[in-house]
Protein backbone atom coordinates (compact mmCIF):
# COMPACT_ATOMS: atom_id res chain seq x y z
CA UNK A 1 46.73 -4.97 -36.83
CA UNK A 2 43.16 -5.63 -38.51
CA UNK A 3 40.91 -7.13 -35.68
CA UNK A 4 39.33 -10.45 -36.77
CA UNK A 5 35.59 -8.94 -36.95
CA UNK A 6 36.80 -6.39 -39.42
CA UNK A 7 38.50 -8.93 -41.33
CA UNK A 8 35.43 -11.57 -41.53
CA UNK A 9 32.85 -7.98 -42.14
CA UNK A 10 31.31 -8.92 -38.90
CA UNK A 11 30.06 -6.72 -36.36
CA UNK A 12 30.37 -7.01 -32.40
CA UNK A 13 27.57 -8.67 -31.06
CA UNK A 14 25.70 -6.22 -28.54
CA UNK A 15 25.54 -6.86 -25.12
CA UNK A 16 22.22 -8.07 -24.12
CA UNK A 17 21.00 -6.06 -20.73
CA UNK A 18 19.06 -8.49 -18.61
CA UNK A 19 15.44 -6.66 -17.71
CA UNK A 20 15.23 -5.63 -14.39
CA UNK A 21 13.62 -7.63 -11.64
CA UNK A 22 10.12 -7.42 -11.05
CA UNK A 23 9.02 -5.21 -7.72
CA UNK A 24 7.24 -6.61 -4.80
CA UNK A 25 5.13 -4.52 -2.71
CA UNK A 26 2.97 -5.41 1.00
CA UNK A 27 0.07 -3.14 2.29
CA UNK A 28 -0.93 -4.26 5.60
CA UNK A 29 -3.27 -2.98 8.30
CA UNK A 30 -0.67 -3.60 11.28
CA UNK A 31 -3.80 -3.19 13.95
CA UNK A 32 -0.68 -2.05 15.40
CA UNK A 33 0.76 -5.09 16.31
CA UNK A 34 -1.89 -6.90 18.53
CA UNK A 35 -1.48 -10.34 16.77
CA UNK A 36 1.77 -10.29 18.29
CA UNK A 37 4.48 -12.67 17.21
CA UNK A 38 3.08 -14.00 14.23
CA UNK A 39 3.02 -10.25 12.74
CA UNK A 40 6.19 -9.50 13.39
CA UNK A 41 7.43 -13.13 11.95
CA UNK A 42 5.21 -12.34 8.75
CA UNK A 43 7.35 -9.59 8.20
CA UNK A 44 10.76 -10.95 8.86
CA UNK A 45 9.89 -13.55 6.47
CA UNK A 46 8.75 -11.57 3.90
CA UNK A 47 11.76 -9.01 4.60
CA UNK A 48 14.16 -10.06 2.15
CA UNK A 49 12.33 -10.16 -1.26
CA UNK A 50 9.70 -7.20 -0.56
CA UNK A 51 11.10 -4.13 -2.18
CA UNK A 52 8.31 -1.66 -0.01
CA UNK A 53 6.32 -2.24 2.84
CA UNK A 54 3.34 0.63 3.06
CA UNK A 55 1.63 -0.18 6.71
CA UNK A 56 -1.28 1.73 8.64
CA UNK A 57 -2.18 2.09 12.33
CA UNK A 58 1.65 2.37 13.19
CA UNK A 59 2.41 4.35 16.40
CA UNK A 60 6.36 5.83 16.98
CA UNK A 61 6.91 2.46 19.09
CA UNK A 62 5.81 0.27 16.64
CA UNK A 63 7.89 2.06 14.15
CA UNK A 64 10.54 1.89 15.95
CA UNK A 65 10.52 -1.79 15.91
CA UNK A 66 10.21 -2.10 12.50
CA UNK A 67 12.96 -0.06 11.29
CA UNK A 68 15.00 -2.46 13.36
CA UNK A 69 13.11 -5.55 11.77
CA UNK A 70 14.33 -4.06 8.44
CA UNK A 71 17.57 -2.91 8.20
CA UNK A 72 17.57 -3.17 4.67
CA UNK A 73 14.92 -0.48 4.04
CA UNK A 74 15.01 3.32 4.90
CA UNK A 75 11.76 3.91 6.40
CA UNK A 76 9.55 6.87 6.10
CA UNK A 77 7.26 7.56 9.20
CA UNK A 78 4.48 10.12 9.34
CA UNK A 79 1.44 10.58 11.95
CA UNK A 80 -1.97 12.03 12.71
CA UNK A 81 -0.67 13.87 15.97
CA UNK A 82 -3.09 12.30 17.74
CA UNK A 83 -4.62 9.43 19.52
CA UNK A 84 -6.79 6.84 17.88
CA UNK A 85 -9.46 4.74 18.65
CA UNK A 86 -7.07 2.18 20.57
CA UNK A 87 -5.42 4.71 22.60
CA UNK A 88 -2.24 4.93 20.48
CA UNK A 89 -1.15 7.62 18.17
CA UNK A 90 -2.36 6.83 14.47
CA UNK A 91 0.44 6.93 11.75
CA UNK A 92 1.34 5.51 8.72
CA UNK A 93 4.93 3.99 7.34
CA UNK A 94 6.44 2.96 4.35
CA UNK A 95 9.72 0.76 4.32
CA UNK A 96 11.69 1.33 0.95
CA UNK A 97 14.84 -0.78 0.19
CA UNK A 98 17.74 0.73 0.11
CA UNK A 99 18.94 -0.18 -3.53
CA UNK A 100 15.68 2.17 -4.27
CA UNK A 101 15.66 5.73 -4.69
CA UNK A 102 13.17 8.02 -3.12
CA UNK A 103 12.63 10.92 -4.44
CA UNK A 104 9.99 12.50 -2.46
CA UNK A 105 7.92 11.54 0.59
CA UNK A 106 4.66 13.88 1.59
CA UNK A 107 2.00 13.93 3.89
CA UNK A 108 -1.38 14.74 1.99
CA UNK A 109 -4.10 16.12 4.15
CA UNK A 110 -7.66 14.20 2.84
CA UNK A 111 -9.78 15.22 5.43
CA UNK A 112 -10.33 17.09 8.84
CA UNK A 113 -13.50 17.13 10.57
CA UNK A 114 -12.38 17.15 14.54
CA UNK A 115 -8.96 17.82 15.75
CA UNK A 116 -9.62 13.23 16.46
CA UNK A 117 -11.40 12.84 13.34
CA UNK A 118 -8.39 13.31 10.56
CA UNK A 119 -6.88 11.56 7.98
CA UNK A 120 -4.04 12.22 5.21
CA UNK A 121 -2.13 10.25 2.28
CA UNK A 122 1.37 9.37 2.63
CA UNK A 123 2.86 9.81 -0.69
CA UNK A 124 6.14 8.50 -2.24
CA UNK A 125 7.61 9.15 -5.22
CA UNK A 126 10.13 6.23 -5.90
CA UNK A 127 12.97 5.80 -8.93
CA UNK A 128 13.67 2.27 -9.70
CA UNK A 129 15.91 2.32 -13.21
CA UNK A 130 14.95 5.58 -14.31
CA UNK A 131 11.38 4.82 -13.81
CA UNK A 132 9.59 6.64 -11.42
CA UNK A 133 6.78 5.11 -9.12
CA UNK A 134 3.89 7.22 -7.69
CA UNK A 135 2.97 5.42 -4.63
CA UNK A 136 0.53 6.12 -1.95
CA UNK A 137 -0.32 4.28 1.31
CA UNK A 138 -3.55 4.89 2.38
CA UNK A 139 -6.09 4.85 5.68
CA UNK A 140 -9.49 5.78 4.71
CA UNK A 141 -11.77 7.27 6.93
CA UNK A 142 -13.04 4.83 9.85
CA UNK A 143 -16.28 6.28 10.81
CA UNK A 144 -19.24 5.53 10.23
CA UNK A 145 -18.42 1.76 10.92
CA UNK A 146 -20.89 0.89 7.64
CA UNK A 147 -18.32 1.62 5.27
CA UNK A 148 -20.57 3.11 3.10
CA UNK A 149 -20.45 6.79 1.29
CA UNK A 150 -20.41 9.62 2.85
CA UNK A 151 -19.68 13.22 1.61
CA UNK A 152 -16.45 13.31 3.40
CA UNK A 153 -15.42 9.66 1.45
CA UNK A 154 -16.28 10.92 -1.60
CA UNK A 155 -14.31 14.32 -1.10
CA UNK A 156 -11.16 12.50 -0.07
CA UNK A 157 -11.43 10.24 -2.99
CA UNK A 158 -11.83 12.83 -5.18
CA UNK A 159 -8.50 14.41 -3.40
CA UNK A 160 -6.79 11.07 -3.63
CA UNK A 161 -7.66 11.51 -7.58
CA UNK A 162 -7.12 15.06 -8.69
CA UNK A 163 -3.33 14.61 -6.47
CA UNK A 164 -2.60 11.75 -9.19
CA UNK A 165 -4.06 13.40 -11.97
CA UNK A 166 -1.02 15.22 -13.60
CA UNK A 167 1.50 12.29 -12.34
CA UNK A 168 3.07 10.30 -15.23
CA UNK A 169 4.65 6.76 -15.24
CA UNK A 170 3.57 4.25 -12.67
CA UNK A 171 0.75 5.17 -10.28
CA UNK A 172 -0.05 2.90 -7.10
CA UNK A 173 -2.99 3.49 -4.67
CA UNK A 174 -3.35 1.32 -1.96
CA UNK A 175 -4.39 0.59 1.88
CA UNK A 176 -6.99 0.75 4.43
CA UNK A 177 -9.54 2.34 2.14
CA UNK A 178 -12.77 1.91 4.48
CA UNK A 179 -14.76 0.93 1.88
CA UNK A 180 -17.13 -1.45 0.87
CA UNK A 181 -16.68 -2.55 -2.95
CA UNK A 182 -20.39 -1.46 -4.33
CA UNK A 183 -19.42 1.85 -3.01
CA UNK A 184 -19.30 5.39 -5.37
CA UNK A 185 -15.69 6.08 -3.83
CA UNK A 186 -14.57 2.82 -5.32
CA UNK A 187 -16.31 2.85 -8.47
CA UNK A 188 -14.83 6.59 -9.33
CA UNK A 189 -11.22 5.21 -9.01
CA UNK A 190 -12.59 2.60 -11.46
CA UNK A 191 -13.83 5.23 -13.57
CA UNK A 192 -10.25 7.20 -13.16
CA UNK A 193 -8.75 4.73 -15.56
CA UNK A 194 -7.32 2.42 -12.17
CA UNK A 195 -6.96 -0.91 -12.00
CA UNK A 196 -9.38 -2.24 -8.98
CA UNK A 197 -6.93 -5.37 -8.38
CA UNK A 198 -9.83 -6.81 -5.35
CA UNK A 199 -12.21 -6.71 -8.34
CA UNK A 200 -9.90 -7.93 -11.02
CA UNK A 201 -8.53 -10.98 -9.00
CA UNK A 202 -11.36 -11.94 -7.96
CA UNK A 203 -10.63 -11.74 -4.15
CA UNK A 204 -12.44 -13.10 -1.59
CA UNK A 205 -11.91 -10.91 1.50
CA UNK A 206 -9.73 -8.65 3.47
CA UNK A 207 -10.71 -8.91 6.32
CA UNK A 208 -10.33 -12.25 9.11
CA UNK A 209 -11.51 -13.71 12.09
CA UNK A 210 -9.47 -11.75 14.13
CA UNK A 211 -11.93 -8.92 13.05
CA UNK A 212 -15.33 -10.53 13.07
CA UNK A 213 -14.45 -11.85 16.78
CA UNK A 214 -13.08 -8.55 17.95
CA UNK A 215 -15.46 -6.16 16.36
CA UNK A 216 -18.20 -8.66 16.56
CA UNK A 217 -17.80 -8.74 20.49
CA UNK A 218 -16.96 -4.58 20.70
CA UNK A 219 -19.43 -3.03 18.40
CA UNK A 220 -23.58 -3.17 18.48
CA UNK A 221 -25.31 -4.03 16.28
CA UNK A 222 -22.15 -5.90 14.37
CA UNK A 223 -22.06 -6.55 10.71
CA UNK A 224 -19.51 -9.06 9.33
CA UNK A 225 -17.59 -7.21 7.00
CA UNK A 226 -15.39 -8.66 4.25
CA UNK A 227 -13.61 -5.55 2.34
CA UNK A 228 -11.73 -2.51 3.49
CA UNK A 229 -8.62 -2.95 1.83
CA UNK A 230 -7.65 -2.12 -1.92
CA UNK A 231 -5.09 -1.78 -4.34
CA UNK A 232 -5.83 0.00 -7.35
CA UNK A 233 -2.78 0.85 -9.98
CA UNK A 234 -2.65 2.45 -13.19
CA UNK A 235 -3.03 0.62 -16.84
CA UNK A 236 0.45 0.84 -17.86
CA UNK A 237 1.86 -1.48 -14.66
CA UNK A 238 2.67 -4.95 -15.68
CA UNK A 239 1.59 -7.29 -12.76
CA UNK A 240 2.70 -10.67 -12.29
CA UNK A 241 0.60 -11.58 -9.20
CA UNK A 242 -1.81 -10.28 -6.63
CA UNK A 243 -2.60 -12.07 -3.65
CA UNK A 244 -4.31 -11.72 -0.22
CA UNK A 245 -2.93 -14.48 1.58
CA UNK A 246 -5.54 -15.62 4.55
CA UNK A 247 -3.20 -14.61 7.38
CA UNK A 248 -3.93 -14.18 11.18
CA UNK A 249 -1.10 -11.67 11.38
CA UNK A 250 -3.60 -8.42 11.78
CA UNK A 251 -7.19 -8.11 11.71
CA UNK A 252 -6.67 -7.19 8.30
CA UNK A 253 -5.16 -8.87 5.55
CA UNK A 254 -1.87 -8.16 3.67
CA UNK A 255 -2.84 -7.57 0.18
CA UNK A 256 0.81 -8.65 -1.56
CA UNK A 257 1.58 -7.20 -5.09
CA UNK A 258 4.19 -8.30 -7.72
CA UNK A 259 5.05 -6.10 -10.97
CA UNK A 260 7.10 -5.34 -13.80
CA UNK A 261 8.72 -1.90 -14.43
C-alpha cells in the first residue's frame, strides 16, 4: 500500500518543537527575615513562576522555613560557620526547581581576614535543555560600611572572575555585592565582558527605607546609600526583563531577572 505523501511526492511536514520557556531568577538580601510577613508572602507569591531563588543572610532556621515555603525547589544551603553582625549564623541559599537539573553546587572561599571576617561564593552549575547555567549567588564583603575599594574587594573580585574565566555557556553573577557603582570592583566585571544589568537598566536603587531608617539610626556618621546589589551576566544571555521592584520585604531589594536559554 503506497502512503498518500508518496503518491502526491510530498514530504511529512516536520514537527515544529516549541522553544523552551524563558527562566526567571530572584536575588534577594533576606536581612534574614526581619520584615516579617510581608517577606515571606513576597516569596510565596513569587513561588510558582521563579525557576531559582539565590538569597543571602540566611541562617539554618530561616532555611528551614523556606524549604518548606517551596516545596517545589530542592534547595542548596551553605554557611560561614559563624555568627554575623546580627547575632545569627551568616549563610547563603539557592532554591532550584525541581524540573531543573543541578549539576554541581560549591562553596568558593573569596576572602578570610578573621575567623568573623569571611566570605565565599556559592556556585551552581544548572542544566536546563542541555544548556548549562553558571550561576553564582553572592555576599560581598560588608566592612568598611563605605562600600568603597579596598584591596580585599578587589582580590575577591578578581577571584569571582578568574573562577568564571574558563566556564562556557551561560554565566550569571549576582547578589549582595557591597559595592558602590563608581567602584574599580564593578567596573572590572564590566571590563570582563559582563553585562552590569543596574547600569544597563537604568536602575534607581537597591536599597529602601527599611535601610536608611535602620542603619541611619545604628551607624555614626550615616550615609544614605542607594546600591549594593548587582546582577551582572554574560553577552550571550537573552534577557527579557530586569526589574528591582520597590519592595519593603528586606532592607534590600529583590533584583528579579527574566531570560531566554
Amino acid at each position: 500500500m503506497v502512503h498518500a505523501w508518496k503518491a502526491c511526492g510530498r514530504k511529512p511536514s516536520r514537527v515544529r518543537v516549541p522553544p523552551p520557556p524563558p527562566v526567571k531568577i530572584i536575588f534577594l538580601n533576606t536581612w534574614y527575615a526581619k520584615a516579617g510577613n510581608g517577606f515571606f508572602d513576597f516569596v510565596r507569591a513569587n513561588s510558582l513562576e521563579t525557576d531559582t531563588f539565590c538569597f543571602q543572610e540566611v541562617d539554618p532556621e530561616l532555611y528551614k522555613k523556606l524549604a518548606l515555603l517551596l516545596p517545589g525547589h530542592n534547595g542548596l544551603y551553605e554557611s560561614y560557620g559563624k555568627v554575623g553582625a546580627l547575632g545569627k549564623v551568616n549563610g547563603h541559599a539557592v532554591f532550584v526547581r525541581k524540573t531543573m537539573k543541578i549539576i554541581l553546587s560549591e562553596k568558593i572561599s573569596l576572602y578570610k581576614q578573621t575567623r568573623n571576617d569571611n566570605g565565599f561564593m556559592q556556585y551552581v552549575e544548572l542544566d536546563l535543555n542541555g544548556k548549562k547555567i553558571h550561576l553564582a549567588n553572592l555576599h560581598g564583603k560588608a566592612y568598611p560600611g563605605h562600600k568603597l575599594d579596598t584591596s580585599t574587594r578587589l582580590a575577591q573580585t578578581t577571584k569571582i572572575i578568574t573562577f568564571f574565566s574558563d566556564k562556557k555557556s551561560l554565566k550569571i553573577i549576582g547578589g549582595d555585592l557591597n559595592l558602590l557603582p563608581e567602584t574599580k570592583s564593578v567596573e572590572t566585571l564590566e571590563d570582563a565582558g559582563y553585562r552590569n544589568l543596574i547600569k544597563d537598566f537604568r536602575i534607581e536603587k537597591t536599597r529602601n527605607e527599611i535601610a536608611w531608617e535602620f542603619h541611619g539610626n545604628a551607624e555614626k556618621n550615616f550615609v544614605r546609600q542607594y546600591y549594593a546589589d548587582y546582577v551582572f551576566v554574560s553577552p550571550n544571555i537573552k534577557i527579557n526583563s530586569f526589574e528591582v521592584p520597590d519592595v519593603d520585604i528586606s532592607d534590600h531589594l529583590p533584583l528579579i531577572l527574566d531570560f531566554d536559554i
